[in-house]
PDB file of N, CA and C in Angstrom:
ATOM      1  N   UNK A   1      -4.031  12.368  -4.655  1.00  0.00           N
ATOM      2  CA  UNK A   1      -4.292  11.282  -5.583  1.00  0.00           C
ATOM      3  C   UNK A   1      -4.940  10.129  -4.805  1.00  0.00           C
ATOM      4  N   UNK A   2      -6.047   9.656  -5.107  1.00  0.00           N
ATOM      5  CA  UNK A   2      -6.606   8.848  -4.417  1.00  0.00           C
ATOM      6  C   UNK A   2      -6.242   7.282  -4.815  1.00  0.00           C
ATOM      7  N   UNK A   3      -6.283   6.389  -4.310  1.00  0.00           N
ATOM      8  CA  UNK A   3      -5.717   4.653  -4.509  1.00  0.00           C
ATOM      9  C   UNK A   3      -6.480   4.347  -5.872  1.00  0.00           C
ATOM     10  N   UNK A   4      -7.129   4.282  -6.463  1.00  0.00           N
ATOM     11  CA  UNK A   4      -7.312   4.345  -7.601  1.00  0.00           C
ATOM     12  C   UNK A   4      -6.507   4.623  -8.484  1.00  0.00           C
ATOM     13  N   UNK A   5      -6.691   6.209  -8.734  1.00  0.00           N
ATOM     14  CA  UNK A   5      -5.960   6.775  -9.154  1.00  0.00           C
ATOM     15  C   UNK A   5      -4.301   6.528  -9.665  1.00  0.00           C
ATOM     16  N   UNK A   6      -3.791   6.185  -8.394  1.00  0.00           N
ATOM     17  CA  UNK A   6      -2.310   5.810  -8.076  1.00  0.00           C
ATOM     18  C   UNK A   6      -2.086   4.439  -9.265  1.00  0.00           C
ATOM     19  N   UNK A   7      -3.253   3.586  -9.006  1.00  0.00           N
ATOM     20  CA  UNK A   7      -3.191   2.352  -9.097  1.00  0.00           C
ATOM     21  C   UNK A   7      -3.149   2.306 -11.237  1.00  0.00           C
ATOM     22  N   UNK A   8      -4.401   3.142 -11.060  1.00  0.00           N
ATOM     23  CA  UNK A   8      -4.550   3.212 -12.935  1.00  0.00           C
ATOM     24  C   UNK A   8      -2.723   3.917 -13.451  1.00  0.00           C
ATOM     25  N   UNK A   9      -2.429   4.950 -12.995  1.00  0.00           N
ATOM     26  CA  UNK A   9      -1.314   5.672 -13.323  1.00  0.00           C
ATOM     27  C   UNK A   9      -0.159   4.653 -13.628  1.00  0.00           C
ATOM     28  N   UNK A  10       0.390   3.727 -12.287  1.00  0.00           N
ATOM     29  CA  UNK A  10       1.363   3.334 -12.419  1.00  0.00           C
ATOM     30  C   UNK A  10       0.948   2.066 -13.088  1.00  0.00           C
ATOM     31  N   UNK A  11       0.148   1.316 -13.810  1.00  0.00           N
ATOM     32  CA  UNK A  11      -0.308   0.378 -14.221  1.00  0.00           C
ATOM     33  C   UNK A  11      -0.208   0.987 -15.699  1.00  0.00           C
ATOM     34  N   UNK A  12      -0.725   2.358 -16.400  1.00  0.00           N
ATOM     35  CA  UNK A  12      -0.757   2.848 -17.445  1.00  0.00           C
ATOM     36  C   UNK A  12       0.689   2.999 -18.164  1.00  0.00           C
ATOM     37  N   UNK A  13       1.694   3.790 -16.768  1.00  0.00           N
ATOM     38  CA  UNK A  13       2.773   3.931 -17.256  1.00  0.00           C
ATOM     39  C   UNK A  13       3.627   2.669 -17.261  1.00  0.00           C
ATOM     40  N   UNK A  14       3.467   1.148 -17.487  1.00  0.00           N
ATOM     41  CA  UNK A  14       4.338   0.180 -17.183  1.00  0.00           C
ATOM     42  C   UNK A  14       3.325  -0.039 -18.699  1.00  0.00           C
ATOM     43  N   UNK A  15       2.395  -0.268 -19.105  1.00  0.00           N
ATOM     44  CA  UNK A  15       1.656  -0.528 -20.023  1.00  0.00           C
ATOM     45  C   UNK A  15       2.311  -0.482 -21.764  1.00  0.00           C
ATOM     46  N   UNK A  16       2.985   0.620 -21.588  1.00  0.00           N
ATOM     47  CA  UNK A  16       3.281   0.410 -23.359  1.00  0.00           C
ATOM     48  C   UNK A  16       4.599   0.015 -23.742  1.00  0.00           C
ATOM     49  N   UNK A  17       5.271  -0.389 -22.102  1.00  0.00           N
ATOM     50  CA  UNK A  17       7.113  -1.118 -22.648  1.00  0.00           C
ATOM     51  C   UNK A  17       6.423  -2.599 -22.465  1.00  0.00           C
ATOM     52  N   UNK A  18       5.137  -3.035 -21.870  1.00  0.00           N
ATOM     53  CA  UNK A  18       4.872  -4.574 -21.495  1.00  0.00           C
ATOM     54  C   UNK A  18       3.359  -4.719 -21.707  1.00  0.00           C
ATOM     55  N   UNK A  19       2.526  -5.536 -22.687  1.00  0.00           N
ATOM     56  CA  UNK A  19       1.390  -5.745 -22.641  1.00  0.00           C
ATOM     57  C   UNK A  19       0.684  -6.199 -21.770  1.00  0.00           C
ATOM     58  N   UNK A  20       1.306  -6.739 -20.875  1.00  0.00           N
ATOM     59  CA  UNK A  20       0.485  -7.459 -19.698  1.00  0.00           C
ATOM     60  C   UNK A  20       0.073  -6.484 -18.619  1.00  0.00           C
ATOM     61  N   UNK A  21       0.251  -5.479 -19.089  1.00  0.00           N
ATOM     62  CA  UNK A  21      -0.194  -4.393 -17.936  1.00  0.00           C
ATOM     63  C   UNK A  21      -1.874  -3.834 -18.109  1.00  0.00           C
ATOM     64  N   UNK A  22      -2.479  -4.385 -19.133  1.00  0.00           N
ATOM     65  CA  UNK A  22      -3.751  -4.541 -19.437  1.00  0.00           C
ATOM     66  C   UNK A  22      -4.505  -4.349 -18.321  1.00  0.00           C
ATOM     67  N   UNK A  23      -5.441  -3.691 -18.359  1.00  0.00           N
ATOM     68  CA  UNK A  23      -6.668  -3.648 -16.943  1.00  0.00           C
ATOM     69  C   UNK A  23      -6.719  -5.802 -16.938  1.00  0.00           C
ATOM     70  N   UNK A  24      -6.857  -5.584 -18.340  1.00  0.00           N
ATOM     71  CA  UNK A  24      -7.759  -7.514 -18.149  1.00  0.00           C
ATOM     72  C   UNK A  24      -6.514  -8.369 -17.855  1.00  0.00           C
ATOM     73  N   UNK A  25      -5.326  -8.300 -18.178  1.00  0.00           N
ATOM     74  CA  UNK A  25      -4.401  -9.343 -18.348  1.00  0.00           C
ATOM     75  C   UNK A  25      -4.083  -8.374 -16.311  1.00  0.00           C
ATOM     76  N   UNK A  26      -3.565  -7.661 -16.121  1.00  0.00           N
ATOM     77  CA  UNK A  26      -3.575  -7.594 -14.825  1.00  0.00           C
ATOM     78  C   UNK A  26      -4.376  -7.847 -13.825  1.00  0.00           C
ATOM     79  N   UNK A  27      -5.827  -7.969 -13.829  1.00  0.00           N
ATOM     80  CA  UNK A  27      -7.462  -8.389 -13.325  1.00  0.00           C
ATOM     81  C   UNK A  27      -6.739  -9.731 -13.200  1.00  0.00           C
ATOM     82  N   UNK A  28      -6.821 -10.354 -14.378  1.00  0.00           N
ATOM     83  CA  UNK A  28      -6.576 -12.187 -14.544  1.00  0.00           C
ATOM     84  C   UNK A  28      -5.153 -12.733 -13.307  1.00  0.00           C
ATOM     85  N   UNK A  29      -4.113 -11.828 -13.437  1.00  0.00           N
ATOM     86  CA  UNK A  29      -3.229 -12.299 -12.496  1.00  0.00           C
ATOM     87  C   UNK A  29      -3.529 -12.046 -11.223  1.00  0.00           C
ATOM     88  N   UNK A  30      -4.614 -10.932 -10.709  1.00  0.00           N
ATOM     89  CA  UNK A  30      -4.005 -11.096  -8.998  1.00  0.00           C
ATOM     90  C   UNK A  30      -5.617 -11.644  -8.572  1.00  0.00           C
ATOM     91  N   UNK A  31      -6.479 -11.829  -9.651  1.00  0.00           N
ATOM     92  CA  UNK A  31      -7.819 -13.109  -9.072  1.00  0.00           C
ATOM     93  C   UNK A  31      -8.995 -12.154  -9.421  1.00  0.00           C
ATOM     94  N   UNK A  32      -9.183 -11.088 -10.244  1.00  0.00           N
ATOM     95  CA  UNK A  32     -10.586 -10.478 -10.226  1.00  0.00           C
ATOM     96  C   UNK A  32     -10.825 -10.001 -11.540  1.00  0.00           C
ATOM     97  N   UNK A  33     -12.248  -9.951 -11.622  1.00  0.00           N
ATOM     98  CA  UNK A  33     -12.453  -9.096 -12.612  1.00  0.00           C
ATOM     99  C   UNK A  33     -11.816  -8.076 -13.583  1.00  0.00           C
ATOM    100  N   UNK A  34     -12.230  -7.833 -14.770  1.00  0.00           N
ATOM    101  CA  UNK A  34     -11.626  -6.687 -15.669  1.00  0.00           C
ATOM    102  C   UNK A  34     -12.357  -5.389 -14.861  1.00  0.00           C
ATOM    103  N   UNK A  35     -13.442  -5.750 -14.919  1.00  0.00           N
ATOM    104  CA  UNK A  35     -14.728  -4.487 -14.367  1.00  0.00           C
ATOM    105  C   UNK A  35     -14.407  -4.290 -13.094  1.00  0.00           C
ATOM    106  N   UNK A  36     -14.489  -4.930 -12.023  1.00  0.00           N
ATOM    107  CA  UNK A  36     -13.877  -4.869 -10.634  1.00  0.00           C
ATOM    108  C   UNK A  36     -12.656  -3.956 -10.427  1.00  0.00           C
ATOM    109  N   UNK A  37     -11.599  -4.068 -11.184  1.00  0.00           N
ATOM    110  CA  UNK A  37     -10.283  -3.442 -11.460  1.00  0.00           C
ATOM    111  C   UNK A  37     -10.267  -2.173 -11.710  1.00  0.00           C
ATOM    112  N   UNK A  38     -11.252  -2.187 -13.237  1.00  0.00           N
ATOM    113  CA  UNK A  38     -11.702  -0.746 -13.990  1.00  0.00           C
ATOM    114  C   UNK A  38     -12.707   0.122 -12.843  1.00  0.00           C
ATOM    115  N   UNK A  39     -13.735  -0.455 -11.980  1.00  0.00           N
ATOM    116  CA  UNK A  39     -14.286   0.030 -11.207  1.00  0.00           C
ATOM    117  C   UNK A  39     -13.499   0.854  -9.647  1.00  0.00           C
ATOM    118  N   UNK A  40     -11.988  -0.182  -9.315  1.00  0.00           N
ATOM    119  CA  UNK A  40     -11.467   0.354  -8.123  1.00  0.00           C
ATOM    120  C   UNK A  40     -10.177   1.393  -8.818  1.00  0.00           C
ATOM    121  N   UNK A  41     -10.003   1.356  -9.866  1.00  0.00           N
ATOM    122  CA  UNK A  41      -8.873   2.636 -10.785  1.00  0.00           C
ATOM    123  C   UNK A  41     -10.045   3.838 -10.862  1.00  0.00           C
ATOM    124  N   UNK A  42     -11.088   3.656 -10.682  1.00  0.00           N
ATOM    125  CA  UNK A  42     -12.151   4.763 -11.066  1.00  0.00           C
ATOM    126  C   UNK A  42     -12.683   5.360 -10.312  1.00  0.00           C
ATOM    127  N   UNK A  43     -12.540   4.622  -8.876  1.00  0.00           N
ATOM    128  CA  UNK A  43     -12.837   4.729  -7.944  1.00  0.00           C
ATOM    129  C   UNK A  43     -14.512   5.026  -7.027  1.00  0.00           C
ATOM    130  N   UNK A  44     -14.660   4.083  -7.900  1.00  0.00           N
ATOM    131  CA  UNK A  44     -16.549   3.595  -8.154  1.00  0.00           C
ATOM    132  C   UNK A  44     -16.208   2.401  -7.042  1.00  0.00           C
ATOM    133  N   UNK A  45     -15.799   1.549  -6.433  1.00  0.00           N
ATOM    134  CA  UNK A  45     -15.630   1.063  -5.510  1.00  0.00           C
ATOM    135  C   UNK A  45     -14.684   0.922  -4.430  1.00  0.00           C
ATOM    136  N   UNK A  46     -14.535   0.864  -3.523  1.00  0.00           N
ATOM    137  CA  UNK A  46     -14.234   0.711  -2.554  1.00  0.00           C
ATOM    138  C   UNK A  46     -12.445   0.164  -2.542  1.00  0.00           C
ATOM    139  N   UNK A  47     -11.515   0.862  -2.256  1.00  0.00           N
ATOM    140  CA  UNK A  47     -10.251  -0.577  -2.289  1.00  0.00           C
ATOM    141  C   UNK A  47     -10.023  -1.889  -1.984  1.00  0.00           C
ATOM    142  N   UNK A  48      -9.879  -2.891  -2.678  1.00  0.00           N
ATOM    143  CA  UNK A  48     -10.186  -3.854  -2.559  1.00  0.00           C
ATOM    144  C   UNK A  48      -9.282  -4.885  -1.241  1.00  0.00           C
ATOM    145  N   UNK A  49      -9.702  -5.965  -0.743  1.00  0.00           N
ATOM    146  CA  UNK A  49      -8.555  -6.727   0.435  1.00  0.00           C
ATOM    147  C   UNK A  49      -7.201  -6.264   0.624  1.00  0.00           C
ATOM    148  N   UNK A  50      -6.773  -6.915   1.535  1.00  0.00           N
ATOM    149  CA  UNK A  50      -5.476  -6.284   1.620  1.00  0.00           C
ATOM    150  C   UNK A  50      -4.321  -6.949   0.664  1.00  0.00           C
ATOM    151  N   UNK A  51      -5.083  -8.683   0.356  1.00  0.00           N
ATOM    152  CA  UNK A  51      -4.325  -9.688  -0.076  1.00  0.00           C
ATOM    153  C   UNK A  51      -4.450  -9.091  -1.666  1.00  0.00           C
ATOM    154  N   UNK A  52      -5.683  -8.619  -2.205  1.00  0.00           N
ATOM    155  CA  UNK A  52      -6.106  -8.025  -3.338  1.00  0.00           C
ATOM    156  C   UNK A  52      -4.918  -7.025  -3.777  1.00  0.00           C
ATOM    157  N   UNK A  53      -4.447  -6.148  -2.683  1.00  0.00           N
ATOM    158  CA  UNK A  53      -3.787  -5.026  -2.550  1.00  0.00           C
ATOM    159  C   UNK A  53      -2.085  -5.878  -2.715  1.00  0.00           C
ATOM    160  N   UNK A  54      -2.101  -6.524  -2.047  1.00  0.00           N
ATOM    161  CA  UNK A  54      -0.690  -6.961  -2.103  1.00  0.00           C
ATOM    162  C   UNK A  54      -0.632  -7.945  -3.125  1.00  0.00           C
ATOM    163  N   UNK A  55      -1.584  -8.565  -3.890  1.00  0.00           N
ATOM    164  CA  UNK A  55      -1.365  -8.734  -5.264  1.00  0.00           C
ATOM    165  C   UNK A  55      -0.955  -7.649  -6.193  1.00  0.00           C
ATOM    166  N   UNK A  56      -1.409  -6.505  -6.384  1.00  0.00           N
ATOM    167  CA  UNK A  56      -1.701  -5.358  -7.085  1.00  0.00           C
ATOM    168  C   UNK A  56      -0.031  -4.983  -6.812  1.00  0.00           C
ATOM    169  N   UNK A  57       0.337  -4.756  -5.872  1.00  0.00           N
ATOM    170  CA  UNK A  57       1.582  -4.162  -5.499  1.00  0.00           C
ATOM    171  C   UNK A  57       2.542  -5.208  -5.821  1.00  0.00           C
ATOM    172  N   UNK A  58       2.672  -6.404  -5.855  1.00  0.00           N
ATOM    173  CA  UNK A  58       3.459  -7.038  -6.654  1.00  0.00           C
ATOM    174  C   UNK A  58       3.861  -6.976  -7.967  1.00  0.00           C
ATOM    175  N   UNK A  59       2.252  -6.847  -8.572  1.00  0.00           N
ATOM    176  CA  UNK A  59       2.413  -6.997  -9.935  1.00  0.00           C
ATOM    177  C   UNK A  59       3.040  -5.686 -10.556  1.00  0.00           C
ATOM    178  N   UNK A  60       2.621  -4.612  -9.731  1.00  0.00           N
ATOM    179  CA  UNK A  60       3.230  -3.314 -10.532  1.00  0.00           C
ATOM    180  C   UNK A  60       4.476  -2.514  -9.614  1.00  0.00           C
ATOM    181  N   UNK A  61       5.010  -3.850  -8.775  1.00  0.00           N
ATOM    182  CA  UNK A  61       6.803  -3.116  -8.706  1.00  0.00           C
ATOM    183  C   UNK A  61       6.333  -2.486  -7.825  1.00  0.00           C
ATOM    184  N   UNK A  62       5.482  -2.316  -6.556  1.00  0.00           N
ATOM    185  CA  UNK A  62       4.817  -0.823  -5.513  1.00  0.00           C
ATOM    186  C   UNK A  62       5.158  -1.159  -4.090  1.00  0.00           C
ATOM    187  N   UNK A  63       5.399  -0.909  -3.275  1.00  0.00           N
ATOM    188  CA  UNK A  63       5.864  -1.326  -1.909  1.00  0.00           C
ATOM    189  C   UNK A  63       4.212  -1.474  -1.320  1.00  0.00           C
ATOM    190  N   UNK A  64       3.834  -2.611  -0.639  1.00  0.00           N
ATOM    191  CA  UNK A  64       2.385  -2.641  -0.377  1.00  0.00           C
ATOM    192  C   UNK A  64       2.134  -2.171   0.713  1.00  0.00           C
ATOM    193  N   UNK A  65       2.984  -1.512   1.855  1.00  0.00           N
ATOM    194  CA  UNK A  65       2.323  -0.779   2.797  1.00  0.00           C
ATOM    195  C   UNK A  65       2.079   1.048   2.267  1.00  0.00           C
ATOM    196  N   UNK A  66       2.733   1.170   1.204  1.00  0.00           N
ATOM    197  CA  UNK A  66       2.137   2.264   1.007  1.00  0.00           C
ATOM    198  C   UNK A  66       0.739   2.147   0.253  1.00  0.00           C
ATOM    199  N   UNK A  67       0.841   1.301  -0.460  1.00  0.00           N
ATOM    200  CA  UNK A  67      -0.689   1.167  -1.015  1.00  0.00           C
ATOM    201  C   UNK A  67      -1.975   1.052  -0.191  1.00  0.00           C
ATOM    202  N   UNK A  68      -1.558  -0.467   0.782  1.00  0.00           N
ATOM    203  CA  UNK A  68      -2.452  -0.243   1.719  1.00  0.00           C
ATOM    204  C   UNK A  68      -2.492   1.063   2.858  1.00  0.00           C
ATOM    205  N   UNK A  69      -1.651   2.021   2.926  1.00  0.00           N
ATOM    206  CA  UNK A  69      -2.016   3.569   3.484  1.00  0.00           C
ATOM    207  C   UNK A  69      -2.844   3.945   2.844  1.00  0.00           C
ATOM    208  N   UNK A  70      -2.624   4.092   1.411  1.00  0.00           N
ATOM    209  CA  UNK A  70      -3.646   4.528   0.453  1.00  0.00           C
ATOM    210  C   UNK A  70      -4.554   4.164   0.450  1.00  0.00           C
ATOM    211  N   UNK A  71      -5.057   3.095   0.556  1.00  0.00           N
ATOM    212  CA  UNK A  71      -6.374   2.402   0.547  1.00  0.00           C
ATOM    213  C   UNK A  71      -7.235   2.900   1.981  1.00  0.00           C
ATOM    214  N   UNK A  72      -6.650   3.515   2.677  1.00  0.00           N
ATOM    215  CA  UNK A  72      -6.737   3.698   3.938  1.00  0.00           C
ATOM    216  C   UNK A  72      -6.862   2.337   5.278  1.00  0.00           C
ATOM    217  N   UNK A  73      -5.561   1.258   4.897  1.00  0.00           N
ATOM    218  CA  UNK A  73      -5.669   0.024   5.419  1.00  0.00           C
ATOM    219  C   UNK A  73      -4.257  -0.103   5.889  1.00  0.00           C
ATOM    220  N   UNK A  74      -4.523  -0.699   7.204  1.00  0.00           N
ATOM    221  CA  UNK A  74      -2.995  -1.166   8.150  1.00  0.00           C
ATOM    222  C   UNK A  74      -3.115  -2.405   7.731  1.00  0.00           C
ATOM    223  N   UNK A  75      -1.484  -3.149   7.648  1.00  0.00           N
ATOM    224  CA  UNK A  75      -1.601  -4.158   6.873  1.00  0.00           C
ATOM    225  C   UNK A  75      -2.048  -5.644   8.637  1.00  0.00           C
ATOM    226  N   UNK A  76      -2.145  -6.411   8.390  1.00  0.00           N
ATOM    227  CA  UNK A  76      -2.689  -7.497   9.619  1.00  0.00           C
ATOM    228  C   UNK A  76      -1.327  -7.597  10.461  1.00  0.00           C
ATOM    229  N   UNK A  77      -0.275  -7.974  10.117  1.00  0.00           N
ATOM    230  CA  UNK A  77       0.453  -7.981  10.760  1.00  0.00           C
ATOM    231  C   UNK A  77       0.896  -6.791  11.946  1.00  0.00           C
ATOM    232  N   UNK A  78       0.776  -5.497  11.049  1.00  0.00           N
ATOM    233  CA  UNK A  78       0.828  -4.431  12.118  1.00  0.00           C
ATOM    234  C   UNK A  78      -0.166  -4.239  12.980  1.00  0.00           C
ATOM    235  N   UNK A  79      -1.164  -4.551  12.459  1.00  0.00           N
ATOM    236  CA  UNK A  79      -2.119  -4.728  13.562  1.00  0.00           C
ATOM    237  C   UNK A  79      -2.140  -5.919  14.609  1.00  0.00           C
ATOM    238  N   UNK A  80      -1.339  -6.684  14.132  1.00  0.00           N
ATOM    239  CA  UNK A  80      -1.030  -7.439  15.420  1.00  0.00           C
ATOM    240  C   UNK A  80      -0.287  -6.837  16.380  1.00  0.00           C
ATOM    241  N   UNK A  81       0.848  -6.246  15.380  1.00  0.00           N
ATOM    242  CA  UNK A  81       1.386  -5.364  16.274  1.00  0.00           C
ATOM    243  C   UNK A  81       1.295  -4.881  16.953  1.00  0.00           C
ATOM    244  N   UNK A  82       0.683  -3.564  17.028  1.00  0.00           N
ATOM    245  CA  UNK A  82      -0.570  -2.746  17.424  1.00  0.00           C
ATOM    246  C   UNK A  82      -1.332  -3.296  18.699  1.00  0.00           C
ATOM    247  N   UNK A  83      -1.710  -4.319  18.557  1.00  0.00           N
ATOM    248  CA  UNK A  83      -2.777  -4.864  19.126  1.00  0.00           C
ATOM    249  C   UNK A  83      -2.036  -5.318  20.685  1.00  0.00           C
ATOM    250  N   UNK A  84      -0.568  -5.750  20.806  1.00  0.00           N
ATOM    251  CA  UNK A  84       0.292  -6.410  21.575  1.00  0.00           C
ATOM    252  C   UNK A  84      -0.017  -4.867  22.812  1.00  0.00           C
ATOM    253  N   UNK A  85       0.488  -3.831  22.076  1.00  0.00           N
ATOM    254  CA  UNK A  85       0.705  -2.711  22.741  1.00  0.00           C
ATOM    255  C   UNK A  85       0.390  -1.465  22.645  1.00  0.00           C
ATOM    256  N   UNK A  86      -0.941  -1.478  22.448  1.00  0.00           N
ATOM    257  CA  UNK A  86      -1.827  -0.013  21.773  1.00  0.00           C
ATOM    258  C   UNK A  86      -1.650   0.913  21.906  1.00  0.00           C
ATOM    259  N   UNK A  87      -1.265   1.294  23.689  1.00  0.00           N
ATOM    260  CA  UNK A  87      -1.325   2.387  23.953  1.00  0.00           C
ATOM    261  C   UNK A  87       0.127   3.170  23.773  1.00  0.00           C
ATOM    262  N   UNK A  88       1.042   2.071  23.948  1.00  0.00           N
ATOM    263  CA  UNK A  88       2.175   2.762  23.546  1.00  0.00           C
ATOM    264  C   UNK A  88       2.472   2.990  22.063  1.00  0.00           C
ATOM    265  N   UNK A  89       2.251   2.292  21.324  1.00  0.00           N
ATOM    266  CA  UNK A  89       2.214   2.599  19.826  1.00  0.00           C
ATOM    267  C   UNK A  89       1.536   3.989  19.347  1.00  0.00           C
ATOM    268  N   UNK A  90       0.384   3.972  19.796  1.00  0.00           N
ATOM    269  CA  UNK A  90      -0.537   5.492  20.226  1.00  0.00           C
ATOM    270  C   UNK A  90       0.289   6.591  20.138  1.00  0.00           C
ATOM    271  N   UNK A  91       0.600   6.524  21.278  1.00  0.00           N
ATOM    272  CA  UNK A  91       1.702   7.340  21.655  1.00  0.00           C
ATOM    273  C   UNK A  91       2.630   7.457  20.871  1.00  0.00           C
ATOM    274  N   UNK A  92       3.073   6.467  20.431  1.00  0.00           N
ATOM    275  CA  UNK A  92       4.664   7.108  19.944  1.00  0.00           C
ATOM    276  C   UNK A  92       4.263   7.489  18.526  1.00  0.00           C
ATOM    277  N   UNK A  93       2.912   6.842  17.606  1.00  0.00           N
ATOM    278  CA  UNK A  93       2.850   7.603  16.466  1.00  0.00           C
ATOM    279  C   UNK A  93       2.484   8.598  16.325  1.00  0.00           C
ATOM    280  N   UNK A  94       1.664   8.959  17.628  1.00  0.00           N
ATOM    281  CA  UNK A  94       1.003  10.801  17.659  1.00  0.00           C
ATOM    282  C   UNK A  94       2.856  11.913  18.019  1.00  0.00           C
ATOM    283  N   UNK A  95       3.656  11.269  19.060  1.00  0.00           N
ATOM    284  CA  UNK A  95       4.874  11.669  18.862  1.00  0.00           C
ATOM    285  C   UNK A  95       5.491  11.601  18.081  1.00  0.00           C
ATOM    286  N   UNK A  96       5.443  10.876  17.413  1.00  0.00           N
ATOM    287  CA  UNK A  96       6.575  11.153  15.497  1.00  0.00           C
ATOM    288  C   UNK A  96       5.830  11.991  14.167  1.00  0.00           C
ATOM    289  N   UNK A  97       4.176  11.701  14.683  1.00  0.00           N
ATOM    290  CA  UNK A  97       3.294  12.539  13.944  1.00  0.00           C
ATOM    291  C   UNK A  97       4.264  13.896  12.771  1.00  0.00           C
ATOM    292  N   UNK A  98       4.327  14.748  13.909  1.00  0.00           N
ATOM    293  CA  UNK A  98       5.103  15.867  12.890  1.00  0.00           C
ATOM    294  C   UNK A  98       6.692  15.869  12.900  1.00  0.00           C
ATOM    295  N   UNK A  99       7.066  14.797  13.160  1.00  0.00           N
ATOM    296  CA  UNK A  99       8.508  14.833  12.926  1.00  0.00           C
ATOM    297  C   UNK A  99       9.238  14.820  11.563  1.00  0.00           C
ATOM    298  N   UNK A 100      10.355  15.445  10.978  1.00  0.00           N
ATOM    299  CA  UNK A 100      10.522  15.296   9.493  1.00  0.00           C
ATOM    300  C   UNK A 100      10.694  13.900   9.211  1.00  0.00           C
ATOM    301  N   UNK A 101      11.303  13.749   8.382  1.00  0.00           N
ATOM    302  CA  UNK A 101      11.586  12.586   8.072  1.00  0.00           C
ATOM    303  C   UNK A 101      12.795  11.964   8.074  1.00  0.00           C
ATOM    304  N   UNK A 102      13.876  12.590   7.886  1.00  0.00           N
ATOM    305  CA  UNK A 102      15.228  12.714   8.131  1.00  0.00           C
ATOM    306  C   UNK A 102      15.122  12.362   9.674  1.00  0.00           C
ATOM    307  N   UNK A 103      14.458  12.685  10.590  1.00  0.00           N
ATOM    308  CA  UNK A 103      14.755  12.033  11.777  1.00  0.00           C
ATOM    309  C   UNK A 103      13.442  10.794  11.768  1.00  0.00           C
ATOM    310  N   UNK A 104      12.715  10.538  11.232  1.00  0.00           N
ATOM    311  CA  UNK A 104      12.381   9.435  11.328  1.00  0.00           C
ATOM    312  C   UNK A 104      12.835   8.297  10.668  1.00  0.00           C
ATOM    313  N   UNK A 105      13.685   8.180   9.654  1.00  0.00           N
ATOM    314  CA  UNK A 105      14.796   7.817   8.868  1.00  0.00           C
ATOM    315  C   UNK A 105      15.951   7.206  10.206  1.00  0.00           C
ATOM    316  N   UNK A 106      15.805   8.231  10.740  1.00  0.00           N
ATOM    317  CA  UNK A 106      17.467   8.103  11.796  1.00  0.00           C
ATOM    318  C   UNK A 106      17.033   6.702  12.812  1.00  0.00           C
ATOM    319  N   UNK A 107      15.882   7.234  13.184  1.00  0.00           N
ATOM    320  CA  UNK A 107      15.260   6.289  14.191  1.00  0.00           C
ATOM    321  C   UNK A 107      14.904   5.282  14.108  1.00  0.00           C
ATOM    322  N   UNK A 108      14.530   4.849  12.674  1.00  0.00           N
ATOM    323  CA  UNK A 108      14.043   3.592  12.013  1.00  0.00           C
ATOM    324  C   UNK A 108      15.628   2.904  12.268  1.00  0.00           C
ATOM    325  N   UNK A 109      16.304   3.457  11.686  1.00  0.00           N
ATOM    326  CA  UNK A 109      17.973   3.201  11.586  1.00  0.00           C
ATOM    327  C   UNK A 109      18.331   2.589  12.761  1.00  0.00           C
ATOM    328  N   UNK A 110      17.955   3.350  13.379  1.00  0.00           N
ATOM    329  CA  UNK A 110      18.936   3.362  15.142  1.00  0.00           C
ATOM    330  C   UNK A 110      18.001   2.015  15.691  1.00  0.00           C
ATOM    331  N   UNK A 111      16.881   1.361  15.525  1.00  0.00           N
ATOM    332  CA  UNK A 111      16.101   0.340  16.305  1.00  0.00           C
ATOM    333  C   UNK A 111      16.574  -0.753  15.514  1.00  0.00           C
ATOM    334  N   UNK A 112      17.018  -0.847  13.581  1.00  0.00           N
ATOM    335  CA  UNK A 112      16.577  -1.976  12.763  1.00  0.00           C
ATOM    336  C   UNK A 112      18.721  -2.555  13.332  1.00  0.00           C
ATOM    337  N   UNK A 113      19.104  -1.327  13.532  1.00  0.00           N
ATOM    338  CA  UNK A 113      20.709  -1.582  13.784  1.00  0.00           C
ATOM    339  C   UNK A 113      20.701  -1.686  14.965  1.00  0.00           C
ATOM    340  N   UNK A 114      20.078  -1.448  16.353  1.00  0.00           N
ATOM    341  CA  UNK A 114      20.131  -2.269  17.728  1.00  0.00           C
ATOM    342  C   UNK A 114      21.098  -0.703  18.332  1.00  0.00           C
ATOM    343  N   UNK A 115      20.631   0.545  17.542  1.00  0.00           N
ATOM    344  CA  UNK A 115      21.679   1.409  18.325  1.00  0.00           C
ATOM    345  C   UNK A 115      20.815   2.114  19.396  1.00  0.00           C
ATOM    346  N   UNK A 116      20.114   2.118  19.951  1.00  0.00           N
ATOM    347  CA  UNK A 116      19.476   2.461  21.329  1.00  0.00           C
ATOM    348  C   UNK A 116      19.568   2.320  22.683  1.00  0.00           C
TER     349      UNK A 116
END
């Protein structure tokens, strides 16, 4: 499913319990166009900013680093991140690369709780 895609879906399905889920009444809240909107759900353009993106993900309830994955975009901050220590980050995401998830779950766990 491409960011578009994603974007029209979960915008469609919030649409008939709430009117404001409108291509236009949603366009109007996060700063753009009706057509701009209808054009990146269609995927006739490009995904839009990241700030664009994390409007979008507000408005429809979406966690915005997955969106911006989708969009194929690291959000700035991680790229600061990133940026501090490249090569080890490198590394450790090509090492978790095929790891399940259940242990990447564990590990997230074990750093955000100080168990290392």
């Amino acid at each position: 499913m491409t960011f578009g895609e994603y974007i029209r879906k979960h915008r469609e399905a919030l649409k008939p319990q709430d009117r404001r889920f409108s291509v236009r009444q949603v366009a109007q809240r996060i700063g753009v166009e009706p057509a701009y909107l209808s054009k990146i759900e269609r995927g006739d353009v490009a995904p839009p900013s990241e700030a664009k993106i994390r409007a979008l993900a507000e408005e429809l309830g979406e966690d915005p680093d997955v969106l911006l994955a989708m969009a194929g975009k690291v959000s700035l901050d991680l790229q600061e991140i990133i940026r501090k220590r490249p090569q080890l980050f490198a590394d450790l995401i090509r090492q978790l690369k095929s790891a399940p998830d259940h242990a990447l779950l564990r590990i997230a766990r074990d750093v955000r709780d100080g168990d290392w």
